[in-house]
N, C-alpha and C. Protein backbone atom coordinates (compact mmCIF):
# COMPACT_ATOMS: atom_id res chain seq x y z
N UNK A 1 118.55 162.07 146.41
CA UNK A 1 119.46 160.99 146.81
C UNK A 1 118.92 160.37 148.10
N UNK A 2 118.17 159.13 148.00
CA UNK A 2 117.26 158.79 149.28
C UNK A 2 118.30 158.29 150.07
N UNK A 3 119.65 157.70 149.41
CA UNK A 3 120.22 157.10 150.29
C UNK A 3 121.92 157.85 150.63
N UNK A 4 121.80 158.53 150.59
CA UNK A 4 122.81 159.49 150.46
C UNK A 4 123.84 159.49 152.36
N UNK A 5 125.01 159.09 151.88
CA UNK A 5 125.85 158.40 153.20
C UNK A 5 125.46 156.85 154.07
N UNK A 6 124.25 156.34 153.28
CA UNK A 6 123.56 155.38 154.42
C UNK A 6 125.21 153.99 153.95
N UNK A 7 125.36 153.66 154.62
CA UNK A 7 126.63 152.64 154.59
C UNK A 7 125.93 150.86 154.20
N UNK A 8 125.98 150.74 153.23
CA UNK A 8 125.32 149.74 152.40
C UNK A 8 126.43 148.66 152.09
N UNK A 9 126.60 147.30 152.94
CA UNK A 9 126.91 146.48 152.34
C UNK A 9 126.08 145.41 151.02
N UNK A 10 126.79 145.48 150.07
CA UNK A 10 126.55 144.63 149.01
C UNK A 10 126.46 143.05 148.92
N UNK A 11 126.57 141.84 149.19
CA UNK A 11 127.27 140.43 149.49
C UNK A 11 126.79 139.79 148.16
N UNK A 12 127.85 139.30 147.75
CA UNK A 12 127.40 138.59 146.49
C UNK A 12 127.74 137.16 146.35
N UNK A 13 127.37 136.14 146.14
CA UNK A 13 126.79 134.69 146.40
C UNK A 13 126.89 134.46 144.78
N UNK A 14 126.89 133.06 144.11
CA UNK A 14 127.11 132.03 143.02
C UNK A 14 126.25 132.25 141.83
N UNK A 15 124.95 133.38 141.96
CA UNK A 15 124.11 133.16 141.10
C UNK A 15 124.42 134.07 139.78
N UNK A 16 125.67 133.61 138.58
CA UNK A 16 125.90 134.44 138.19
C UNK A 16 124.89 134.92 136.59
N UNK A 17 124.55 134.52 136.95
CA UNK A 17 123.38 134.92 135.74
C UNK A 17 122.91 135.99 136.03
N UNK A 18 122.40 136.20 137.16
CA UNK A 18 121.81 137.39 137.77
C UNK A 18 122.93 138.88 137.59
N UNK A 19 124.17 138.70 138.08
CA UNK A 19 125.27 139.47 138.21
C UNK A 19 125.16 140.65 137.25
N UNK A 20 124.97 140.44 136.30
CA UNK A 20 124.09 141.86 135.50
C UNK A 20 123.42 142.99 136.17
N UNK A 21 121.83 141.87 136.80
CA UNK A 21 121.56 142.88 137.04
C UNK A 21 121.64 143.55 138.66
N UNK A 22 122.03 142.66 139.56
CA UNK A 22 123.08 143.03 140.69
C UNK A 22 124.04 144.13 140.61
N UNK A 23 125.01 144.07 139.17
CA UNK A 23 125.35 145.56 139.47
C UNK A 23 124.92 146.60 138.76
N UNK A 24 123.79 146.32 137.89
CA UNK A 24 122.90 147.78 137.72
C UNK A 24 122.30 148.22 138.62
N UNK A 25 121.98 147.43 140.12
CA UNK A 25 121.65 147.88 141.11
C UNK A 25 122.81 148.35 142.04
N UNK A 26 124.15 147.78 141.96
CA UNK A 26 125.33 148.64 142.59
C UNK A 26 124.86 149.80 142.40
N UNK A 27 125.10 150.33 140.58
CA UNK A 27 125.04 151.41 140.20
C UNK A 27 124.19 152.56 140.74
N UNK A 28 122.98 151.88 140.99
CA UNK A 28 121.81 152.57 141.44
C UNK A 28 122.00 153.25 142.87
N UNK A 29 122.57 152.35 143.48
CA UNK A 29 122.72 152.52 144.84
C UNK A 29 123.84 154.02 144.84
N UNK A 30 124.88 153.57 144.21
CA UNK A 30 125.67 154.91 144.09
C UNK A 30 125.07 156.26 144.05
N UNK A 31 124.59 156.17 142.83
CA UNK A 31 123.59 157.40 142.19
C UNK A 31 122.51 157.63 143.66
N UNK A 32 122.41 157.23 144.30
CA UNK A 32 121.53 157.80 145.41
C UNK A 32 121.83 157.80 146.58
N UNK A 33 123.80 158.06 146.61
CA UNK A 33 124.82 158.47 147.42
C UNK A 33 124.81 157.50 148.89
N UNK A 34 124.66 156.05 148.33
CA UNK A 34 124.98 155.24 149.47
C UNK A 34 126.77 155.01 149.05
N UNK A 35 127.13 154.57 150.55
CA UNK A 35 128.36 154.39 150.30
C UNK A 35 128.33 152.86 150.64
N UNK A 36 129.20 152.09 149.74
CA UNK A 36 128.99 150.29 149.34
C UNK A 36 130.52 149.82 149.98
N UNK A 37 130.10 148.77 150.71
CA UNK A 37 130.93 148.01 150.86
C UNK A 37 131.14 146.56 149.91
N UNK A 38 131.64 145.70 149.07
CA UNK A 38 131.21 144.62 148.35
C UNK A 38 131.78 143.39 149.34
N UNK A 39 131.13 142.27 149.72
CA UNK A 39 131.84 141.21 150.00
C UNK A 39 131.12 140.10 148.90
N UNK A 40 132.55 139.32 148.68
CA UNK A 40 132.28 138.31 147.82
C UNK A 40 132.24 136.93 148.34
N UNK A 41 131.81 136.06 148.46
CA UNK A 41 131.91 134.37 148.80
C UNK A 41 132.60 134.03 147.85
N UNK A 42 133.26 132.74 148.88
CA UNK A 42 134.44 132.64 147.80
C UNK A 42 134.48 131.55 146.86
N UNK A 43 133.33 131.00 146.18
CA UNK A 43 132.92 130.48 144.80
C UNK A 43 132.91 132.01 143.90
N UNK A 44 132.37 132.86 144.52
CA UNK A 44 132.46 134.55 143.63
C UNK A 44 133.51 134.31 143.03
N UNK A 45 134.66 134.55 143.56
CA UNK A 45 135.50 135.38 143.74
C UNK A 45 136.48 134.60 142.59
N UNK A 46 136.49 133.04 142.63
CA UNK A 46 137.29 132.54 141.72
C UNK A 46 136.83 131.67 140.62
N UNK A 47 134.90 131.43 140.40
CA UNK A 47 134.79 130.95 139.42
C UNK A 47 135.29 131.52 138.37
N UNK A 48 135.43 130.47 136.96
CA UNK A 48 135.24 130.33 136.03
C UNK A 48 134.04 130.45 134.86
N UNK A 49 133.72 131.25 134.47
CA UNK A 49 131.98 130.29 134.17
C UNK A 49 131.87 131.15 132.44
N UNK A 50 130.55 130.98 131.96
CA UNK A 50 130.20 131.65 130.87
C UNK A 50 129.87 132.67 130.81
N UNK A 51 129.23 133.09 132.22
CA UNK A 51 128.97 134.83 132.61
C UNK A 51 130.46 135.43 132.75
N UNK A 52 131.63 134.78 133.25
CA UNK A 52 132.49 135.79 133.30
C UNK A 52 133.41 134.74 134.08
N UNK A 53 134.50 135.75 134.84
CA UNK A 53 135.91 135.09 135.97
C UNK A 53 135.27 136.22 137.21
N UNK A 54 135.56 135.20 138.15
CA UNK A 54 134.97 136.46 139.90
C UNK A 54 135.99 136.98 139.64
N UNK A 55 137.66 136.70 139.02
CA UNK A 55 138.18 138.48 139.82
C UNK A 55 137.97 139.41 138.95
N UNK A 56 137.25 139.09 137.83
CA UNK A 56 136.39 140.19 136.97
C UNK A 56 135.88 141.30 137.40
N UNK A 57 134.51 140.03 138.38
CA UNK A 57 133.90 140.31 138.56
C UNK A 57 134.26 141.48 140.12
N UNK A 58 135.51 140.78 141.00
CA UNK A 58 135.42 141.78 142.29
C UNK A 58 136.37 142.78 141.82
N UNK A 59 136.73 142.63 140.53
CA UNK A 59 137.83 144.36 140.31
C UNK A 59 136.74 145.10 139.87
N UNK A 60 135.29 145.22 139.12
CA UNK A 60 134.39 145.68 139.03
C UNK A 60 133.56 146.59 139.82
N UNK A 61 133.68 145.31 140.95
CA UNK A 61 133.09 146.02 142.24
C UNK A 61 133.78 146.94 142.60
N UNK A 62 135.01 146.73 142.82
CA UNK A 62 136.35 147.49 143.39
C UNK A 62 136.21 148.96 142.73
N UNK A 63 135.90 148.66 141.38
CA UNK A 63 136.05 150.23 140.56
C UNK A 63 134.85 151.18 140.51
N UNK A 64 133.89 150.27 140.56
CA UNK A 64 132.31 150.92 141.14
C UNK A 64 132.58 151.93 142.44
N UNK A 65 132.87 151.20 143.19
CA UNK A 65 132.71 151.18 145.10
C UNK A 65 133.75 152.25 145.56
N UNK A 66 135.24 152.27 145.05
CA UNK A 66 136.15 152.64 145.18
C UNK A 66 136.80 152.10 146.69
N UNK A 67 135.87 150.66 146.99
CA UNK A 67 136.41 150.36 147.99
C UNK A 67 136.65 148.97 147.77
N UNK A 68 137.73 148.33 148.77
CA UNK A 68 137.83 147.19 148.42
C UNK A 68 137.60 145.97 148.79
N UNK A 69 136.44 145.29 148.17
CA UNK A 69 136.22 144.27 147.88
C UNK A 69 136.44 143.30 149.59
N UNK A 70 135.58 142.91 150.19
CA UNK A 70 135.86 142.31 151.58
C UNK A 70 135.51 140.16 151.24
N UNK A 71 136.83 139.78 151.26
CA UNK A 71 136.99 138.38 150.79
C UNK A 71 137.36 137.06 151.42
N UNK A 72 137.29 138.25 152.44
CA UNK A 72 137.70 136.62 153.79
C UNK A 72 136.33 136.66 154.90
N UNK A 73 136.63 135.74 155.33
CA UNK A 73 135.77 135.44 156.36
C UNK A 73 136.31 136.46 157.55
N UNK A 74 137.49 136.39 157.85
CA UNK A 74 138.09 137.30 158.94
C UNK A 74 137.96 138.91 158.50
N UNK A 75 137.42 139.25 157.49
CA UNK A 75 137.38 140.70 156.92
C UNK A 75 136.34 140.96 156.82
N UNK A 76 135.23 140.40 157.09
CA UNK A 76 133.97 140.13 156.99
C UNK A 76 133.24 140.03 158.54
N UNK A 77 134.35 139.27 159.65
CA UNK A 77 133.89 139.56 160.67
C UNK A 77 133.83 141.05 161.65
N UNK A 78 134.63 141.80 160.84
CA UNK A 78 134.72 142.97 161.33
C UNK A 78 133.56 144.13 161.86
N UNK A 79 132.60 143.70 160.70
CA UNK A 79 131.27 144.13 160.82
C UNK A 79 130.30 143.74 162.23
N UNK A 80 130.64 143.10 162.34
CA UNK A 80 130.03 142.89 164.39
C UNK A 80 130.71 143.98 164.93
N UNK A 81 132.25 143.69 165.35
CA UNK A 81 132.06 145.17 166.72
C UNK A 81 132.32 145.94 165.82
N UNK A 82 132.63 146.48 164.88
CA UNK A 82 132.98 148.09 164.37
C UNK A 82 131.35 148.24 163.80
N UNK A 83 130.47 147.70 164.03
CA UNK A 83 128.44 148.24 163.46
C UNK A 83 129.36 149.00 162.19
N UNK A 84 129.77 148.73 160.90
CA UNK A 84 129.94 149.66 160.33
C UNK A 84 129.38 150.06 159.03
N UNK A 85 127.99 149.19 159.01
CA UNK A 85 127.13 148.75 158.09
C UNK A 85 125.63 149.20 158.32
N UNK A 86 125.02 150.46 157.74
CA UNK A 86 123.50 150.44 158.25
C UNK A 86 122.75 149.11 157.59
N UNK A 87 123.04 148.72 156.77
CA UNK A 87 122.00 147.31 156.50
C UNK A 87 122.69 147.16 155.28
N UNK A 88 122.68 145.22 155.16
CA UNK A 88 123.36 144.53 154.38
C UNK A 88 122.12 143.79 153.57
N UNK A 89 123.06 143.65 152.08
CA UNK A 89 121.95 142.89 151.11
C UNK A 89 123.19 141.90 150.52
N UNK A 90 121.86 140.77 150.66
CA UNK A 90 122.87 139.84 149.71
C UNK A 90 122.00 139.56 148.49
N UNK A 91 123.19 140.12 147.87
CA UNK A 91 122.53 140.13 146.16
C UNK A 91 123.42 139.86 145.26
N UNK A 92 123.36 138.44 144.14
CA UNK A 92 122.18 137.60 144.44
C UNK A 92 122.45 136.85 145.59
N UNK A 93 121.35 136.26 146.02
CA UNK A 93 121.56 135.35 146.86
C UNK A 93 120.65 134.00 146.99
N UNK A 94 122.15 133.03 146.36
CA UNK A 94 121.72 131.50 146.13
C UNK A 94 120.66 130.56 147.36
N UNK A 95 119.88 129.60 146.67
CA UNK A 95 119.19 128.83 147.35
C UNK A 95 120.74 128.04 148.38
N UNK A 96 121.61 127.88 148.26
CA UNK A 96 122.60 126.97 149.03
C UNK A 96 122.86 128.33 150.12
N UNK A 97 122.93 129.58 149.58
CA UNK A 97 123.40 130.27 151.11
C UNK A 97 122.30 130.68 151.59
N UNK A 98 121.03 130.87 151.32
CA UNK A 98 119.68 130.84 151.77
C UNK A 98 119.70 129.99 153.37
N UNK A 99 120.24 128.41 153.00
CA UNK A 99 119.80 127.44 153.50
C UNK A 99 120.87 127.15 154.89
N UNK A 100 122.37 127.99 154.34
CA UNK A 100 123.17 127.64 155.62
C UNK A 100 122.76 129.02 156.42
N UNK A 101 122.00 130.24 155.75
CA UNK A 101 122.25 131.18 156.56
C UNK A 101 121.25 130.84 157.86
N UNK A 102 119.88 130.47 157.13
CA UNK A 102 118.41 129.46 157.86
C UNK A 102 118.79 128.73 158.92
N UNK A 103 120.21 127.97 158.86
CA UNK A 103 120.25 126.79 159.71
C UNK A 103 121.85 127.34 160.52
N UNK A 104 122.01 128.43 160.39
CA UNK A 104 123.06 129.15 161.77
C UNK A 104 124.57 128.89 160.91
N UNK A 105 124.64 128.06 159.92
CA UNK A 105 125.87 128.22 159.46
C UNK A 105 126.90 129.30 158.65
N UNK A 106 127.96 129.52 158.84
CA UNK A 106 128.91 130.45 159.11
C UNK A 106 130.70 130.39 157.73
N UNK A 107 130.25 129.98 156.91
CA UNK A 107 131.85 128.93 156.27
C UNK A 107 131.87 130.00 155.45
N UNK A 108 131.53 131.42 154.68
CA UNK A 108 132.12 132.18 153.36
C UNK A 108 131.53 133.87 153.95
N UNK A 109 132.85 134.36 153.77
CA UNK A 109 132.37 135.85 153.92
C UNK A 109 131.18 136.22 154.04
N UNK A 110 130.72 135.86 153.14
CA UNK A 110 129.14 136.60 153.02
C UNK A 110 128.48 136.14 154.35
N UNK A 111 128.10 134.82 154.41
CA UNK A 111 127.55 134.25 155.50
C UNK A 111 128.19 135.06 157.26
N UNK A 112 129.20 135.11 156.92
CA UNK A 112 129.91 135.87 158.39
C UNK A 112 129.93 136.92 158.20
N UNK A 113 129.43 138.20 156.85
CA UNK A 113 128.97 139.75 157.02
C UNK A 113 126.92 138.94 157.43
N UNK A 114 126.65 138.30 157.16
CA UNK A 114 125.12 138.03 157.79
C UNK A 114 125.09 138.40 159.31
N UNK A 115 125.89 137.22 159.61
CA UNK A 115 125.60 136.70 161.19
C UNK A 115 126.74 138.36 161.86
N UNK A 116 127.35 138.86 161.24
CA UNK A 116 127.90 139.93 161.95
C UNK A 116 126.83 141.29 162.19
N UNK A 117 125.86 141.13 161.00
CA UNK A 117 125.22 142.20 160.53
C UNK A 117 123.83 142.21 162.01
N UNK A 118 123.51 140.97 161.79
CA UNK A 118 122.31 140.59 162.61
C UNK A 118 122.58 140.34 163.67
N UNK A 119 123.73 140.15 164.11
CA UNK A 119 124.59 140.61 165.81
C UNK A 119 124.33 141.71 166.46
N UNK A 120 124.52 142.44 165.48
CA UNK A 120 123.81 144.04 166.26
C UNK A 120 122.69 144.41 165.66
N UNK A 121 121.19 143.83 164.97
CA UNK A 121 120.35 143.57 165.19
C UNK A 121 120.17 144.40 163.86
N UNK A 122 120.77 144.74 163.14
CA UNK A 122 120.53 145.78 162.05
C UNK A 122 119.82 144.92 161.30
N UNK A 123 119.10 145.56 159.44
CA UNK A 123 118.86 144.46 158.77
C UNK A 123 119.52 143.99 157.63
N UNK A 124 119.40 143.21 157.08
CA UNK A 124 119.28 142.13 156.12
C UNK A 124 118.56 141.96 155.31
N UNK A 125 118.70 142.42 153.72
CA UNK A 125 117.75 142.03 152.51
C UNK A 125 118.47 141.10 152.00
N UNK A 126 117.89 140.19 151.53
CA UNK A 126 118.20 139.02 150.75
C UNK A 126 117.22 139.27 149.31
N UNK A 127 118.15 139.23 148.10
CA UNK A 127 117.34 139.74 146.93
C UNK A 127 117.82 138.34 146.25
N UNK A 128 117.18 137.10 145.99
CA UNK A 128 117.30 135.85 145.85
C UNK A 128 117.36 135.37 144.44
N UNK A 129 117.75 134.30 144.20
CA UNK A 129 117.99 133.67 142.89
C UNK A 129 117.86 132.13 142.81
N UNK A 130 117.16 131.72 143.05
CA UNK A 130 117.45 130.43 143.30
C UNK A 130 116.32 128.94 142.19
N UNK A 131 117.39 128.27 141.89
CA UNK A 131 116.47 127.54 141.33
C UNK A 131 115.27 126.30 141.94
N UNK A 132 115.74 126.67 143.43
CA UNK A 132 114.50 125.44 144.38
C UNK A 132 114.80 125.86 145.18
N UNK A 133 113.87 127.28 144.80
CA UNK A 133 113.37 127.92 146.16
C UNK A 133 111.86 127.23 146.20
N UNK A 134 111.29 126.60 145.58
CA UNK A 134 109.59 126.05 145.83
C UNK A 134 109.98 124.67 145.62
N UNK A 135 111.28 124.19 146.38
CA UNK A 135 111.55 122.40 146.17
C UNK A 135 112.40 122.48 147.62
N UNK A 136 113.56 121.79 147.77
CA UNK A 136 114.17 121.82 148.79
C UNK A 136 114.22 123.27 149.91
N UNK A 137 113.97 124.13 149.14
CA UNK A 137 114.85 125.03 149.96
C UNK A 137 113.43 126.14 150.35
N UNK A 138 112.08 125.76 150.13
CA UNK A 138 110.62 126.33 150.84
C UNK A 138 111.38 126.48 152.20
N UNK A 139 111.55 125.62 152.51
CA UNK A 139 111.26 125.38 153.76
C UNK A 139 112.16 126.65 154.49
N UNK A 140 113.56 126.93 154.14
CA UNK A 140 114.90 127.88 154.23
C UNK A 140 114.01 129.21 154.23
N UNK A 141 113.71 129.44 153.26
CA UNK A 141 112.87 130.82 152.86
C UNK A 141 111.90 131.00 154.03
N UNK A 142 111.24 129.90 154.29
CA UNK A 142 109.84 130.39 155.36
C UNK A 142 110.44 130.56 156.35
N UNK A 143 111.51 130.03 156.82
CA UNK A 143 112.25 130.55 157.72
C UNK A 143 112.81 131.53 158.02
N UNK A 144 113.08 132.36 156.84
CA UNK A 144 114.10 133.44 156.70
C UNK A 144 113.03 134.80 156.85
N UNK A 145 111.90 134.39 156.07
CA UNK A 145 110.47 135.05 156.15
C UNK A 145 110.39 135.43 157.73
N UNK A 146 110.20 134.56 158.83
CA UNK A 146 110.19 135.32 160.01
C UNK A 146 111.33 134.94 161.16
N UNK A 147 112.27 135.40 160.40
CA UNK A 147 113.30 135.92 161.11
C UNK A 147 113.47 137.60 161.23
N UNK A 148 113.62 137.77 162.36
CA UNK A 148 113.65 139.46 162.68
C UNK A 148 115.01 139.98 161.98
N UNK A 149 114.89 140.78 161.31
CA UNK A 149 115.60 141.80 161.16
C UNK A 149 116.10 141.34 159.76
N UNK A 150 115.45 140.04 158.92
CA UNK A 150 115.81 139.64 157.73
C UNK A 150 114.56 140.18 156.61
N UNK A 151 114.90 140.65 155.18
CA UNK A 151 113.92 141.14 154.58
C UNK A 151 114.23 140.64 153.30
N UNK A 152 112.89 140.86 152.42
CA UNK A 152 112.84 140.17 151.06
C UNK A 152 112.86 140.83 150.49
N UNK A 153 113.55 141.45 149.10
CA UNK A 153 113.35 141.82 147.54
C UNK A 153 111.82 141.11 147.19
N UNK A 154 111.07 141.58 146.83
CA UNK A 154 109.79 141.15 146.19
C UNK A 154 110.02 140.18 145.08
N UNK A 155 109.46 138.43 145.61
CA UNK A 155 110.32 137.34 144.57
C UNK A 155 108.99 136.57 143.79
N UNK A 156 109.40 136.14 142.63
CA UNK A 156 108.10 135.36 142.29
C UNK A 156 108.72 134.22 141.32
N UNK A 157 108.36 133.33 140.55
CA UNK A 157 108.63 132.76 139.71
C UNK A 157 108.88 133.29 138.34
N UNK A 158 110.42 132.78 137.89
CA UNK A 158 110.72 133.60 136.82
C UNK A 158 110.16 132.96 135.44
N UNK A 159 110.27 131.62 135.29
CA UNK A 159 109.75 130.32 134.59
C UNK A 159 109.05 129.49 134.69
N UNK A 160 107.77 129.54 135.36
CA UNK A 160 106.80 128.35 135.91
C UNK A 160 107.00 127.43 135.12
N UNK A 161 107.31 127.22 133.76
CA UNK A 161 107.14 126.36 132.68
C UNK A 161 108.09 125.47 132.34
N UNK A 162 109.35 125.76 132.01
CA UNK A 162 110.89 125.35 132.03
C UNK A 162 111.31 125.08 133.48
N UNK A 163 111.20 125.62 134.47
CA UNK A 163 111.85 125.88 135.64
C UNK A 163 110.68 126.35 136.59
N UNK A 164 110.05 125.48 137.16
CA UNK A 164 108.87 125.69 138.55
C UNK A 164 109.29 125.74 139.59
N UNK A 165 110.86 125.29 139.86
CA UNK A 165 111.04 125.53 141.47
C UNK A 165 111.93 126.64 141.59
N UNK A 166 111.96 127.25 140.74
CA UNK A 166 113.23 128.78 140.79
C UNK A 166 111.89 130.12 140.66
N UNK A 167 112.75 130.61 141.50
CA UNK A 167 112.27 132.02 142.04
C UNK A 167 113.27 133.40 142.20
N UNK A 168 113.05 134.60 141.50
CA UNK A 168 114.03 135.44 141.79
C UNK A 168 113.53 136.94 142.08
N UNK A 169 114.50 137.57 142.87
CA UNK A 169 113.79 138.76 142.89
C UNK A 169 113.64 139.52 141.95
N UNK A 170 112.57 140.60 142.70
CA UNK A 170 112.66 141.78 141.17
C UNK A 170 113.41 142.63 142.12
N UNK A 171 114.93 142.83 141.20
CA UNK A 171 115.48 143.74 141.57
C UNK A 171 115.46 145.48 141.55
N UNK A 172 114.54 145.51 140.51
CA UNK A 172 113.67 146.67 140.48
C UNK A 172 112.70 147.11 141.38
N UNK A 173 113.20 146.33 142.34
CA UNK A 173 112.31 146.88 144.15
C UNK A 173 113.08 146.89 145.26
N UNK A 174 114.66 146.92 144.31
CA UNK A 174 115.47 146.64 145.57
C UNK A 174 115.90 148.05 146.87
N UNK A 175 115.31 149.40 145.77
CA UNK A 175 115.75 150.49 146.57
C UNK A 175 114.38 150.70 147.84
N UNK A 176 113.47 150.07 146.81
CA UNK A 176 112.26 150.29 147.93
C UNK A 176 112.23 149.56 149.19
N UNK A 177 112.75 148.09 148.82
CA UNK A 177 112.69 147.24 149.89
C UNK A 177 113.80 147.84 151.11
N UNK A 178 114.62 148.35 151.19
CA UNK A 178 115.77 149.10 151.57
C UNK A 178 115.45 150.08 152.45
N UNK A 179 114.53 150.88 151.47
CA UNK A 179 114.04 152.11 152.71
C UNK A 179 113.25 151.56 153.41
N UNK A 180 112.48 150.67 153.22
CA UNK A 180 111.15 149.59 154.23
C UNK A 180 112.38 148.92 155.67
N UNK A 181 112.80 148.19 155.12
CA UNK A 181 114.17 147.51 155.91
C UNK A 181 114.34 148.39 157.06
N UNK A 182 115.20 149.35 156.07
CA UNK A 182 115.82 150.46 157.38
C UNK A 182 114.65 151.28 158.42
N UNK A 183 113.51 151.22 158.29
CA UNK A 183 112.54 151.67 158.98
C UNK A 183 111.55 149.65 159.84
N UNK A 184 112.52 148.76 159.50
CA UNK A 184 112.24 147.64 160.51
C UNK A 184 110.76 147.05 159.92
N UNK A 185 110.33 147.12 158.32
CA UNK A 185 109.25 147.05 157.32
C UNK A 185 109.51 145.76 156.66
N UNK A 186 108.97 145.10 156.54
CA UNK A 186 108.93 144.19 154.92
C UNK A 186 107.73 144.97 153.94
N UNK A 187 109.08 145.33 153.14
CA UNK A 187 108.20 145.76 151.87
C UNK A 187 106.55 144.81 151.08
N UNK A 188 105.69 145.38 150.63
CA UNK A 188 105.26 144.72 150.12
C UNK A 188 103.97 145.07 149.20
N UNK A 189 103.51 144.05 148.05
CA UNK A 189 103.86 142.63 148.18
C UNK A 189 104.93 141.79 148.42
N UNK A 190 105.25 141.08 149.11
CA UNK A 190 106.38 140.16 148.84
C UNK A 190 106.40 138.98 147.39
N UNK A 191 105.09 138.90 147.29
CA UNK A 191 105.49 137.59 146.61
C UNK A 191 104.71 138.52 144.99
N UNK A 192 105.56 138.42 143.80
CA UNK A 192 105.38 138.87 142.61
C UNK A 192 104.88 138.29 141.74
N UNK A 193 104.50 139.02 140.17
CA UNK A 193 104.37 138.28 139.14
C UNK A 193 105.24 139.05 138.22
N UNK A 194 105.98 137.83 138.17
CA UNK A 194 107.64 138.56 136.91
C UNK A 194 106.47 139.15 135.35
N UNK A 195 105.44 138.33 135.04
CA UNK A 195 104.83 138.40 133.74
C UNK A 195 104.72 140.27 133.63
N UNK A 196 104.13 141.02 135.07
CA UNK A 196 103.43 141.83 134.71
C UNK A 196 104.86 143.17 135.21
């Protein structure tokens, strides 16, 4: 159990396609005795969509975690003075919160477990989903790239062919990138090939 007591916030962001496999990685995380906090943004929390309904999706979390579900911005700020988080992942995490987290902005839970997390200097994986991450939102990412104490899921292009400006992680590196993180590492390679 590599991660056994380490206090793991979860943050989950719009990309619900991904949400699958986001919580086969909850799961994972369990099984190797981290204890999860979930915060949801609040497009999560009340879409509608074809993948599912967010309060589906955060009673899920809720029953995974056995904890509950953090959905406000004010429940979310808590994580600054109580440090009660060894390192936070936002997974998935959309090219739109990529870009406010890049540029200091603060408006949905998730974004205010970020800026709480990186207050006391801990880290930050961002395991990404985005469909222009190599169009508008390069620029967000290279930013986020060297920011201290922020780290990457190993991301590459999922569709060069259909879809050239979307990029997602392999979440199948998310435990590795984690132990790299918590030792102040970017895992790597960073940048993947989904083919192989």
């Amino acid at each position: 159990m590599v991660l056994k007591n380490k206090r793991i916030g979860v943050a989950m962001t719009g990309s619900f396609c991904t949400y699958t496999k986001a919580f086969e990685q909850i799961d994972r995380l369990l099984e190797e005795g981290a204890i999860l906090q979930t915060i949801f943004s609040d497009i999560s929390q009340h879409i509608k969509c074809r993948f599912g309904k967010g309060e589906e999706f955060v009673k899920r979390a809720h029953n995974m975690t056995g904890n509950e579900p953090m959905k406000t911005i004010e429940e979310a700020e808590i994580i600054g003075p109580t440090g009660c988080l060894d390192i936070l992942i936002l997974m998935p995490c959309t090219g739109n919160t990529m870009a406010k987290l890049a540029n200091g902005i603060t408006d949905t839970p998730v974004l205010m477990a970020a800026k709480a997390q990186l207050r006391n200097e801990k880290p930050v994986v961002i395991s990404m989903a985005s469909n222009d991450a190599l169009g508008m939102n390069l620029k967000n990412i290279g930013n986020l790239l060297n920011h201290k104490h922020i780290y990457f899921v190993p991301f590459g292009q999922d569709d060069p062919v259909k879809k050239p400006n979307s990029m997602i992680a392999d979440t199948r590196l998310l435990i590795p990138t984690i132990l790299q993180a918590l030792k102040g590492r970017q895992y790597q390679p960073v940048l993947i090939d989904h083919k192989k």
